[in-house]
C-alpha atoms as a PDB file:
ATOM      1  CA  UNK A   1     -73.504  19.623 -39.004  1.00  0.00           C
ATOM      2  CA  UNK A   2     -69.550  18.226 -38.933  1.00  0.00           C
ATOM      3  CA  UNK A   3     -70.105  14.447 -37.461  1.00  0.00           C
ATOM      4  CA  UNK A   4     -67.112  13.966 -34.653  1.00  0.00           C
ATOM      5  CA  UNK A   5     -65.138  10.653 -33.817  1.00  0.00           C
ATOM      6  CA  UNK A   6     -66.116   9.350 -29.919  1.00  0.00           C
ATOM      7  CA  UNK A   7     -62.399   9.420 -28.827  1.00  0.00           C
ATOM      8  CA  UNK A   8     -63.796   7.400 -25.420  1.00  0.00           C
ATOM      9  CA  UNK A   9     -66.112   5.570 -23.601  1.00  0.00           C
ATOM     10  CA  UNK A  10     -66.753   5.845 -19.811  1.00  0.00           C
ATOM     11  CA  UNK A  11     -69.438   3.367 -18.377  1.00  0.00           C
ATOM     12  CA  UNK A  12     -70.216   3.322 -14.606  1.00  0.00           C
ATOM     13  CA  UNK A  13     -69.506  -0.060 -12.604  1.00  0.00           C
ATOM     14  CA  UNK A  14     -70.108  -1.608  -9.494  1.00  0.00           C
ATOM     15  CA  UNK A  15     -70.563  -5.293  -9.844  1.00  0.00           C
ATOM     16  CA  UNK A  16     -68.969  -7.133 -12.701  1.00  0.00           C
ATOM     17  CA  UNK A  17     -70.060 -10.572 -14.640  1.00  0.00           C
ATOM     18  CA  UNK A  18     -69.186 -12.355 -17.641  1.00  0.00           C
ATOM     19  CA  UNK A  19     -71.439 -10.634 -19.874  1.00  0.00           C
ATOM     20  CA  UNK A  20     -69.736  -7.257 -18.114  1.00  0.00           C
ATOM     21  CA  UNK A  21     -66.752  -8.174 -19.038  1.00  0.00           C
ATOM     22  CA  UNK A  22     -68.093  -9.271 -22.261  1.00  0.00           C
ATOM     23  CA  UNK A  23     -69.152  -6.596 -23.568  1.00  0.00           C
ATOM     24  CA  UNK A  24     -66.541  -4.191 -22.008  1.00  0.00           C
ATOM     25  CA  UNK A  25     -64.046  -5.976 -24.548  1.00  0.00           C
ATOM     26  CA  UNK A  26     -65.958  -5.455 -27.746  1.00  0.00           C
ATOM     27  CA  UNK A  27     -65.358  -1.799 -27.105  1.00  0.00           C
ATOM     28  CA  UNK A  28     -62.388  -0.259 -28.659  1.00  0.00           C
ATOM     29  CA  UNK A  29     -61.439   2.563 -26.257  1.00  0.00           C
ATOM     30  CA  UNK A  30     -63.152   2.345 -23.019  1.00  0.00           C
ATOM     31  CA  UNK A  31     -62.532   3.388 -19.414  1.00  0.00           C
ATOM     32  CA  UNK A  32     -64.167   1.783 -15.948  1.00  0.00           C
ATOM     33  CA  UNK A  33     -66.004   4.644 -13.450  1.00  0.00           C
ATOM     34  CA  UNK A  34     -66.115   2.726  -9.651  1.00  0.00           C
ATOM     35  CA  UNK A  35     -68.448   3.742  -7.210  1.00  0.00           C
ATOM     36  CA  UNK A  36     -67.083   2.364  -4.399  1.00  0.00           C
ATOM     37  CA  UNK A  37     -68.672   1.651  -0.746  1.00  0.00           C
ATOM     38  CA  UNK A  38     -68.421  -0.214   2.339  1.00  0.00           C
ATOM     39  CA  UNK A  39     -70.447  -3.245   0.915  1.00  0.00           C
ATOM     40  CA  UNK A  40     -69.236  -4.106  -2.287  1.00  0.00           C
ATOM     41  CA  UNK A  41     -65.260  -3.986  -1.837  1.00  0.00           C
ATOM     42  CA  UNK A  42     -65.359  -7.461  -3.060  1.00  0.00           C
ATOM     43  CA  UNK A  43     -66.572  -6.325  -6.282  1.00  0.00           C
ATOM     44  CA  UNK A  44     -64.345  -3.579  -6.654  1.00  0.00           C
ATOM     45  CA  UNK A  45     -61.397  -5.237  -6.534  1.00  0.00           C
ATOM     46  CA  UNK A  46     -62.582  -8.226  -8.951  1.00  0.00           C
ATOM     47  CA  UNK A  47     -62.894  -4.467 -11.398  1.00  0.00           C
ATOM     48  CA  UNK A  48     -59.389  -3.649 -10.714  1.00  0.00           C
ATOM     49  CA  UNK A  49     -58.043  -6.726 -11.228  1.00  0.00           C
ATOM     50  CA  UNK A  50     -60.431  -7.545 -14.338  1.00  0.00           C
ATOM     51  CA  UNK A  51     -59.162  -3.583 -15.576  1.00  0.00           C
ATOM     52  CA  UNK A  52     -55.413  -3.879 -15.024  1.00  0.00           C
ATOM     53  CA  UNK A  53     -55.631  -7.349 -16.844  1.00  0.00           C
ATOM     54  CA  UNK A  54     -56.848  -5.635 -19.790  1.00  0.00           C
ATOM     55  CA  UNK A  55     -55.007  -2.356 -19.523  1.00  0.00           C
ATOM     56  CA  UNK A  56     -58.520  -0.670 -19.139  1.00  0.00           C
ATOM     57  CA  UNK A  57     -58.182   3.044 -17.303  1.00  0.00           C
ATOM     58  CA  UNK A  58     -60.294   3.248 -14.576  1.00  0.00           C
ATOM     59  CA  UNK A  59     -61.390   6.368 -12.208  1.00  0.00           C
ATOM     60  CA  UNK A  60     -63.083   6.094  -8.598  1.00  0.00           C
ATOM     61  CA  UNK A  61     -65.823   8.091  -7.868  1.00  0.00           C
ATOM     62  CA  UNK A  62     -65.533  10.816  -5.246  1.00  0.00           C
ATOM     63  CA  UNK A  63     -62.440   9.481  -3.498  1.00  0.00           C
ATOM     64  CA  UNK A  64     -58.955  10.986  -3.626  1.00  0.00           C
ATOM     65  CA  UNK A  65     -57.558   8.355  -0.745  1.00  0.00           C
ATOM     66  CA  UNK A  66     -59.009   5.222  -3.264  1.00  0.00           C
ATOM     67  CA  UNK A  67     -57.788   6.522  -6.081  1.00  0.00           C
ATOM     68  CA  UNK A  68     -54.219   6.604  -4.729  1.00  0.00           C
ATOM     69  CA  UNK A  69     -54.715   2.993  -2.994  1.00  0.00           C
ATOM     70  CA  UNK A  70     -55.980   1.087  -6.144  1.00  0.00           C
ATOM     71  CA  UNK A  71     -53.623   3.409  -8.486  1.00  0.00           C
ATOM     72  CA  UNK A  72     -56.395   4.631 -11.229  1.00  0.00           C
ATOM     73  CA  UNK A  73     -55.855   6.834 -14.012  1.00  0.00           C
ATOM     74  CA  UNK A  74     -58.253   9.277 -12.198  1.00  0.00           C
ATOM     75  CA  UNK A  75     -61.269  10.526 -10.521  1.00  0.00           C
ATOM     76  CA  UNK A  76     -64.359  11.045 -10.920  1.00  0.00           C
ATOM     77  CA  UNK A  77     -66.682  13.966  -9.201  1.00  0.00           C
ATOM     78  CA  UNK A  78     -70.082  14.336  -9.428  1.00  0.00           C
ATOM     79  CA  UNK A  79     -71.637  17.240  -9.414  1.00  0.00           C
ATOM     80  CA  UNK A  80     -72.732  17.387  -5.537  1.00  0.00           C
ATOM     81  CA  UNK A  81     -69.255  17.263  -4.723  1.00  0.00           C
ATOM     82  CA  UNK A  82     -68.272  20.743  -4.591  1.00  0.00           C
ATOM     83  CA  UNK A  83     -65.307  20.662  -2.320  1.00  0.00           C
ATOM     84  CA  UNK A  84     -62.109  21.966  -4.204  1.00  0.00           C
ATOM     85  CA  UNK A  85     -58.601  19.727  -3.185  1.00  0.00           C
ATOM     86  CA  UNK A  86     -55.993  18.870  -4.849  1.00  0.00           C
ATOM     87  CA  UNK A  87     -53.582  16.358  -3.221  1.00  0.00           C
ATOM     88  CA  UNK A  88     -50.058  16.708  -4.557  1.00  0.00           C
ATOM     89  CA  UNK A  89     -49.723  12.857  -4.022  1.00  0.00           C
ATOM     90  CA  UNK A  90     -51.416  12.326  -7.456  1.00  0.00           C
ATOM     91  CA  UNK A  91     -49.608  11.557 -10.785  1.00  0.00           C
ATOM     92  CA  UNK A  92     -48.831  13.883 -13.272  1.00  0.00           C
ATOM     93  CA  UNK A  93     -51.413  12.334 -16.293  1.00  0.00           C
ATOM     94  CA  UNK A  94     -53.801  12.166 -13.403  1.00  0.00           C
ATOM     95  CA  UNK A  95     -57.441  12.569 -14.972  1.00  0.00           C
ATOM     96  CA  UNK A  96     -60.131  14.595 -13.001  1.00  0.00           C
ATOM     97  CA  UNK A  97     -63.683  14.420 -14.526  1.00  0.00           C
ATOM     98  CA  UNK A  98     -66.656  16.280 -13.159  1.00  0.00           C
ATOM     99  CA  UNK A  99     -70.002  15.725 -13.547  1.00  0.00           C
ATOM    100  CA  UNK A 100     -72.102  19.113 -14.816  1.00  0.00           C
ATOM    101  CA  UNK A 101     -75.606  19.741 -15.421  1.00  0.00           C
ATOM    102  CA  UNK A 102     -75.547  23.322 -15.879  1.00  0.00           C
ATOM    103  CA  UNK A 103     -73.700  26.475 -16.383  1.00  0.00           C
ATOM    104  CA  UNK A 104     -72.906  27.055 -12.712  1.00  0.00           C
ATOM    105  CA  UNK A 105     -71.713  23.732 -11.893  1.00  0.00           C
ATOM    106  CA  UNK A 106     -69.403  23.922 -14.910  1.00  0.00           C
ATOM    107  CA  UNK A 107     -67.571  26.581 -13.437  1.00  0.00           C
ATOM    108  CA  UNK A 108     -67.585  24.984 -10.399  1.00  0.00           C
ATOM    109  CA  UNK A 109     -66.236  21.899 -11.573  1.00  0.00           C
ATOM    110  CA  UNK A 110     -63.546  24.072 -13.726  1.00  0.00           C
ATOM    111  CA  UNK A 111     -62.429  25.364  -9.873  1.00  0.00           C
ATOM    112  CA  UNK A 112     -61.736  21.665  -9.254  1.00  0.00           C
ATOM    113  CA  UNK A 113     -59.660  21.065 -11.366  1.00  0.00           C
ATOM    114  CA  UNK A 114     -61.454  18.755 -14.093  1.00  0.00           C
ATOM    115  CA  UNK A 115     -60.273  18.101 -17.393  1.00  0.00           C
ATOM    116  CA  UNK A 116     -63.592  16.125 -18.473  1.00  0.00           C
ATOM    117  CA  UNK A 117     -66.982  17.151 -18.041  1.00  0.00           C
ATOM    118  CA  UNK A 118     -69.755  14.601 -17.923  1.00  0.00           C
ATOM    119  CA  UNK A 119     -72.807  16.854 -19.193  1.00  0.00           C
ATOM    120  CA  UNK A 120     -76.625  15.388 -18.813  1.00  0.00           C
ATOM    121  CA  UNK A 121     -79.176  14.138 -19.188  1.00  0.00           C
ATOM    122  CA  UNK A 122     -79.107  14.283 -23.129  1.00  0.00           C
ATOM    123  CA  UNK A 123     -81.674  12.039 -23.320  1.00  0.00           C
ATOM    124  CA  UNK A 124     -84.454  10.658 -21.648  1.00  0.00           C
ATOM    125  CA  UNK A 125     -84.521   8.262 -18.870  1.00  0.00           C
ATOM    126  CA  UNK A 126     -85.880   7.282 -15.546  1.00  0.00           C
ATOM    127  CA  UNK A 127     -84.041   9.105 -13.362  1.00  0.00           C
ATOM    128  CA  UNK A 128     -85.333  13.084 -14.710  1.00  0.00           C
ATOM    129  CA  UNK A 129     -88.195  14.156 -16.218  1.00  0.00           C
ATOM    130  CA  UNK A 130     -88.849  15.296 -20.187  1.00  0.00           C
ATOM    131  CA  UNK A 131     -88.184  18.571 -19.284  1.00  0.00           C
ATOM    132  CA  UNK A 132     -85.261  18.239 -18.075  1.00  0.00           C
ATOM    133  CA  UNK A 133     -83.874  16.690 -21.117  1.00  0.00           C
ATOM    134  CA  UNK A 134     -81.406  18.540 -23.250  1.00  0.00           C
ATOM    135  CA  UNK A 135     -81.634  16.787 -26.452  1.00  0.00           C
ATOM    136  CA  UNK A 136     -78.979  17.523 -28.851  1.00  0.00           C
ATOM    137  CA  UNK A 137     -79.917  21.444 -29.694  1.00  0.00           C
ATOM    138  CA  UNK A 138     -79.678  22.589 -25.915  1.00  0.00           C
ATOM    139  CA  UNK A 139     -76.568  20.410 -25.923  1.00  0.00           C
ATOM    140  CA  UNK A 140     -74.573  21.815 -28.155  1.00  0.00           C
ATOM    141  CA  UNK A 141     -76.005  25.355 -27.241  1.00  0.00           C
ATOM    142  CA  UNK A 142     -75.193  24.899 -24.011  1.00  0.00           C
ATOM    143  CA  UNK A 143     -71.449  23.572 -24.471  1.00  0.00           C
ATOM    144  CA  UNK A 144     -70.642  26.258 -26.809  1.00  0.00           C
ATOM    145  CA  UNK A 145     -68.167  27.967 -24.970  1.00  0.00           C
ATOM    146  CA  UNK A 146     -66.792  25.347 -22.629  1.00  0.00           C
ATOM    147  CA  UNK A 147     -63.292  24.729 -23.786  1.00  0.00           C
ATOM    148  CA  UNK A 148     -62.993  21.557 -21.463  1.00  0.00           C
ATOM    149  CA  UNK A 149     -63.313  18.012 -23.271  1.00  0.00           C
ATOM    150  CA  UNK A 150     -67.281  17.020 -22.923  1.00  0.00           C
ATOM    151  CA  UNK A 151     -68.591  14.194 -22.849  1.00  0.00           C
ATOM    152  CA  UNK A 152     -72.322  13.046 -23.185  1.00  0.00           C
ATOM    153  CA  UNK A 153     -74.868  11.174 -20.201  1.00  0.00           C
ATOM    154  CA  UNK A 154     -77.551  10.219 -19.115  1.00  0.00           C
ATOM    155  CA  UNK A 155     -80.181   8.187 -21.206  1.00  0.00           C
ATOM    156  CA  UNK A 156     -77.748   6.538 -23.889  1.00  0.00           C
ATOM    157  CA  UNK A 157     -78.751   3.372 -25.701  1.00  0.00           C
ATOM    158  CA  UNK A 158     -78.160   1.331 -29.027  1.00  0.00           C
ATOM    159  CA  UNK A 159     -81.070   2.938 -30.727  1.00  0.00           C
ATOM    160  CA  UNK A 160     -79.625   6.968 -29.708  1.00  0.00           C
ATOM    161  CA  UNK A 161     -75.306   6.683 -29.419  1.00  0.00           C
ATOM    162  CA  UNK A 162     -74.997   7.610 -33.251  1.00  0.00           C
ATOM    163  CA  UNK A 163     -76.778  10.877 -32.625  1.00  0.00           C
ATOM    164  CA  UNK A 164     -74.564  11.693 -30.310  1.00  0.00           C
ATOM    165  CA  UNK A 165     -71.974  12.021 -33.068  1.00  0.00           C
ATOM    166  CA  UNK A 166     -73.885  15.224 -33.815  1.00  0.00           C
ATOM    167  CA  UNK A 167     -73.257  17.088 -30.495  1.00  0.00           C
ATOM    168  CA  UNK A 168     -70.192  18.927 -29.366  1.00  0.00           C
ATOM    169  CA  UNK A 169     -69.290  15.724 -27.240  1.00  0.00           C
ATOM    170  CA  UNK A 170     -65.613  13.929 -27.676  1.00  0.00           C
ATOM    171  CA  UNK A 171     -66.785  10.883 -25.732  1.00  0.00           C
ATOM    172  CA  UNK A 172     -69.716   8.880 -24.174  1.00  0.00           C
ATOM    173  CA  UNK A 173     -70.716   8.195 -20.550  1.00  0.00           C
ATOM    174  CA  UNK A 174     -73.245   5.406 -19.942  1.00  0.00           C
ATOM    175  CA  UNK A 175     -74.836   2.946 -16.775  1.00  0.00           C
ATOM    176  CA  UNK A 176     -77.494   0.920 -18.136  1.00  0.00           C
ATOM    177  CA  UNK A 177     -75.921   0.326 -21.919  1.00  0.00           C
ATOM    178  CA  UNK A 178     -73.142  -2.037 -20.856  1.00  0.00           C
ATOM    179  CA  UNK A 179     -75.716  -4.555 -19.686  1.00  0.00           C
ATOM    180  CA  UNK A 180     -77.301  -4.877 -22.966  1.00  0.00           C
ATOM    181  CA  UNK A 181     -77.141  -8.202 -24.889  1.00  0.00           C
ATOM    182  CA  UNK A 182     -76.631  -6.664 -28.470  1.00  0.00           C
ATOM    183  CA  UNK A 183     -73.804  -4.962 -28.304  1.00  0.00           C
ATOM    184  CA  UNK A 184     -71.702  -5.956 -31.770  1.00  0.00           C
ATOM    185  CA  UNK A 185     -67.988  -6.205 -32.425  1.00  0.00           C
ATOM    186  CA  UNK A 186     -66.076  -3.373 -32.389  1.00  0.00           C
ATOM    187  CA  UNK A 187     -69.178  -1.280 -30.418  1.00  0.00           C
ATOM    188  CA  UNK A 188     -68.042   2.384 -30.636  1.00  0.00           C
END
């Protein structure tokens, strides 16, 4: 099997510390997902100012009106999201990625517009059981007609992100990873 080059990584965010912002800079092409609510505005806009510091893209989750407010490179939808809008206040190299866990929300998510699909859980962690897990076969089986830009989640730490150099994806989409302390220079 061809291995492919990671052309990006997306981590999820919605508090930010030193060791955050640490490790978000050891990372050679990286973009900031915010999950923004009512409590933790404060937060957010420490992100956005940390992001636009660094020139680091960042996407809001679920929210058209935020994403034109805090001017981000894009959205991100997950996959309960299934309204269909597109506001013609957006930019032209606006970036719409969807999250997909199966066939049907793929073409769901294709009706929305999105140019990046999230696909997961590739490998195992809390939040869904073993069988639930793709694993790299059922990845790239799955995937194999999608002619969207995927990119892997759901389970990804230092021990498994090479192997995900052997699946169909083009980038990696983590939570938990960023937090770790052993992260090296350049990670990905």
């Amino acid at each position: 099997m061809i291995r492919r080059q990671i052309n990006n990584n997306y981590v999820f965010l919605d508090k930010v510390n030193t060791q955050i912002k640490s490790n978000l800079l050891k990372f050679r092409r990286i973009s900031i997902i915010i999950n923004i609510s009512n409590e933790n505005k404060k937060e957010i806009e420490g992100i956005v100012k940390f992001a636009k510091q660094f020139k680091i893209p960042f996407f809001i989750k679920n929210s058209f009106k935020d994403s034109i407010k805090y001017k981000s490179a894009g959205i991100f939808i997950e996959s309960v999201n299934k309204r269909i809008q597109r506001p013609y206040l957006l930019k032209k190299k606006f970036v719409i990625i969807g999250s997909v866990h199966n066939q049907l929300e793929y073409a769901q998510k294709i009706k929305q517009g999105c140019s990046i699909l999230t696909f997961s859980p590739i490998f195992f962690n809390e939040k869904y059981s073993k069988n639930k897990i793709l694993g790299i076969l059922k990845f790239n089986l799955t995937t194999l007609n999608w002619n969207k830009e995927i990119s892997a989640l759901g389970g990804i730490n230092l021990r498994n992100l090479k192997k995900i150099k052997l699946t169909r994806a083009k980038s990696v989409s983590f939570h938990k990873l960023i937090f770790s302390s052993d992260i090296k220079k350049p990670a990905l």
